[in-house]
C-alpha atoms as a PDB file:
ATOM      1  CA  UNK A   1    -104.160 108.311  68.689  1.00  0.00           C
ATOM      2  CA  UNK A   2    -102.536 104.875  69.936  1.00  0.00           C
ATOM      3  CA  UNK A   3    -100.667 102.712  67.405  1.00  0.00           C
ATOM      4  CA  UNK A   4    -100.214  99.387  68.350  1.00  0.00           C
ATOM      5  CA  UNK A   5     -97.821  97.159  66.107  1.00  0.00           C
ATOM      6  CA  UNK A   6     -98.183  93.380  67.487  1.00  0.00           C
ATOM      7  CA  UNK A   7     -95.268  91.000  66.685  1.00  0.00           C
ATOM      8  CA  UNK A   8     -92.553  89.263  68.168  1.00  0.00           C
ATOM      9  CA  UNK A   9     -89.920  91.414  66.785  1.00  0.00           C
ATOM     10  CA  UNK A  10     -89.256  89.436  63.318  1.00  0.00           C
ATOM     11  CA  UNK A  11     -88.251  91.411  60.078  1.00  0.00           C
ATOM     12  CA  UNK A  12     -91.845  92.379  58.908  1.00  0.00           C
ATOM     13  CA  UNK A  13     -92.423  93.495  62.516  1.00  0.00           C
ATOM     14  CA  UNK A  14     -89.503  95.541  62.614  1.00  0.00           C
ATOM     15  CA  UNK A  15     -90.085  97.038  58.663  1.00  0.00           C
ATOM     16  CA  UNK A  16     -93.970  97.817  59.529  1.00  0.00           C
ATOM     17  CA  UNK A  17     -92.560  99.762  62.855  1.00  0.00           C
ATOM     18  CA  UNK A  18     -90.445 101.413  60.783  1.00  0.00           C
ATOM     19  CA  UNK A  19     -92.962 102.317  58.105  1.00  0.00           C
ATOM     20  CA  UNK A  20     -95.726 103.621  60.523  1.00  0.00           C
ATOM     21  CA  UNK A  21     -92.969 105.964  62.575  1.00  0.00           C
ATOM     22  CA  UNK A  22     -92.566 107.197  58.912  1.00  0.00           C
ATOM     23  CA  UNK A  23     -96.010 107.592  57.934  1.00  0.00           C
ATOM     24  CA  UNK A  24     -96.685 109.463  61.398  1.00  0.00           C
ATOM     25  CA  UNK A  25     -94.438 111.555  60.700  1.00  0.00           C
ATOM     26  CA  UNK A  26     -95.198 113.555  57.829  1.00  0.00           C
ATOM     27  CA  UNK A  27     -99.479 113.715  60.044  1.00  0.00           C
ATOM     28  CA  UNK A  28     -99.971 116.441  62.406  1.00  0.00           C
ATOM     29  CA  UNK A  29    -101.407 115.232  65.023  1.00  0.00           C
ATOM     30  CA  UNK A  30    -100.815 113.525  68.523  1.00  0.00           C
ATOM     31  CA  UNK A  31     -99.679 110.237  68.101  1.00  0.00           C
ATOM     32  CA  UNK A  32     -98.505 107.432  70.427  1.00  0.00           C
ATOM     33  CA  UNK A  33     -96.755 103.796  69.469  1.00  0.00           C
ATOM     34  CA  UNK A  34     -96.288 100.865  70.915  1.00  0.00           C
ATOM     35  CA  UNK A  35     -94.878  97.411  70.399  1.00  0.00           C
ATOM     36  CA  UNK A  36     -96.454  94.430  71.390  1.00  0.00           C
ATOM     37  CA  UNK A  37     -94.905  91.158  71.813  1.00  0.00           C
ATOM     38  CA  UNK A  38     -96.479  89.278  74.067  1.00  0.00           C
ATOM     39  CA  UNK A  39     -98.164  86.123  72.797  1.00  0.00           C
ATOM     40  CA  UNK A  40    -101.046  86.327  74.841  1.00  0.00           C
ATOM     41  CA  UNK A  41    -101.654  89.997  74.849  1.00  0.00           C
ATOM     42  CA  UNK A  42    -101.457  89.420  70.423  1.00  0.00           C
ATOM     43  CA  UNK A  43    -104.013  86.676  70.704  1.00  0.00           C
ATOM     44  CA  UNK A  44    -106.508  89.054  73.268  1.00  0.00           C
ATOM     45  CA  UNK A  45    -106.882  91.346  69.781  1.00  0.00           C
ATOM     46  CA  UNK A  46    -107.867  87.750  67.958  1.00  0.00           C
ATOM     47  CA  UNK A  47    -104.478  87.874  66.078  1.00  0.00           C
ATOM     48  CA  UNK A  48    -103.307  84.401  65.019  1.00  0.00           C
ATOM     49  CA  UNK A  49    -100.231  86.223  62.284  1.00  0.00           C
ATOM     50  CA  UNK A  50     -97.815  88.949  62.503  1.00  0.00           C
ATOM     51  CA  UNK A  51     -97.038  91.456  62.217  1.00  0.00           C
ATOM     52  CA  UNK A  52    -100.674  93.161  63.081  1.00  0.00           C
ATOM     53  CA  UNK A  53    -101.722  96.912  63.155  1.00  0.00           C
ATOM     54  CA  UNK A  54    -103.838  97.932  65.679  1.00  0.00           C
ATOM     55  CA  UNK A  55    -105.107 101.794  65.217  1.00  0.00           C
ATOM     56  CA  UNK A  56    -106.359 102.954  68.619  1.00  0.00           C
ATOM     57  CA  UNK A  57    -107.896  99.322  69.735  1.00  0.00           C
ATOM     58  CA  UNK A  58    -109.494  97.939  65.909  1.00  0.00           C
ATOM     59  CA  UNK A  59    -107.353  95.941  64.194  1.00  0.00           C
ATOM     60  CA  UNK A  60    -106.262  97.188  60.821  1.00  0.00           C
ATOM     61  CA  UNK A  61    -104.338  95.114  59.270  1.00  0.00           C
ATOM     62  CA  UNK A  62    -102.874  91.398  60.112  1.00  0.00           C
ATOM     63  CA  UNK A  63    -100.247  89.526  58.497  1.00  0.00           C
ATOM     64  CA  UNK A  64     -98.686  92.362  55.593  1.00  0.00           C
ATOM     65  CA  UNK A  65     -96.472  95.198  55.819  1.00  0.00           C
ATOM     66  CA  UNK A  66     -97.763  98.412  54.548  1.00  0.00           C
ATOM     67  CA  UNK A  67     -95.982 101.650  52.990  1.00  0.00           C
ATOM     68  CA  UNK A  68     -95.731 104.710  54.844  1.00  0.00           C
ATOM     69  CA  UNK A  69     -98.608 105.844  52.297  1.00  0.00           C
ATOM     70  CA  UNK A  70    -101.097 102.927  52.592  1.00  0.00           C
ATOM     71  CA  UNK A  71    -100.614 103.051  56.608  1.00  0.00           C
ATOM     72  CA  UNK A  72    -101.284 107.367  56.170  1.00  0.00           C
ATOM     73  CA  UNK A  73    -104.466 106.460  54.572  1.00  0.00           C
ATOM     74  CA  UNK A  74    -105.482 104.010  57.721  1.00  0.00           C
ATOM     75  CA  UNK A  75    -104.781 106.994  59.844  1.00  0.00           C
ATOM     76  CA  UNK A  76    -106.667 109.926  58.070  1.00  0.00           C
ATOM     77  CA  UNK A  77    -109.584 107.818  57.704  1.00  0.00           C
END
């Protein structure tokens, strides 16, 4: 599974990075993240606010920061 967080690297960004690295790991499972800052690249998933979760290529979740056990329940679904 590919985990996309999109922002420019401001303190949401950074906090919902941190909170899906925790979420992921307490899964099993094969799991890949990456970080996406790139203006344009954001704006190719439609994404006008950040930070933006992107669970492999459908985005979840724009503009909040989730807990590690909100962003579990994205995962599992």
């Amino acid at each position: 599974m590919v985990i996309k967080i999109l922002g420019t690297g401001c303190a949401k960004c950074k906090k919902l990075e941190e909170n899906v690295r925790q979420a992921i790991s307490q899964l099993s499972g094969d799991f890949s993240i990456e970080k996406v800052t790139d203006l344009n690249q954001i704006m190719d998933f439609g994404v006008m606010m950040t930070p933006a979760l992107v669970i492999d290529e459908e985005v979840k979740l724009v503009g909040k920061v989730l807990s590690p056990d909100e962003i579990k329940k994205l995962i599992e679904k």
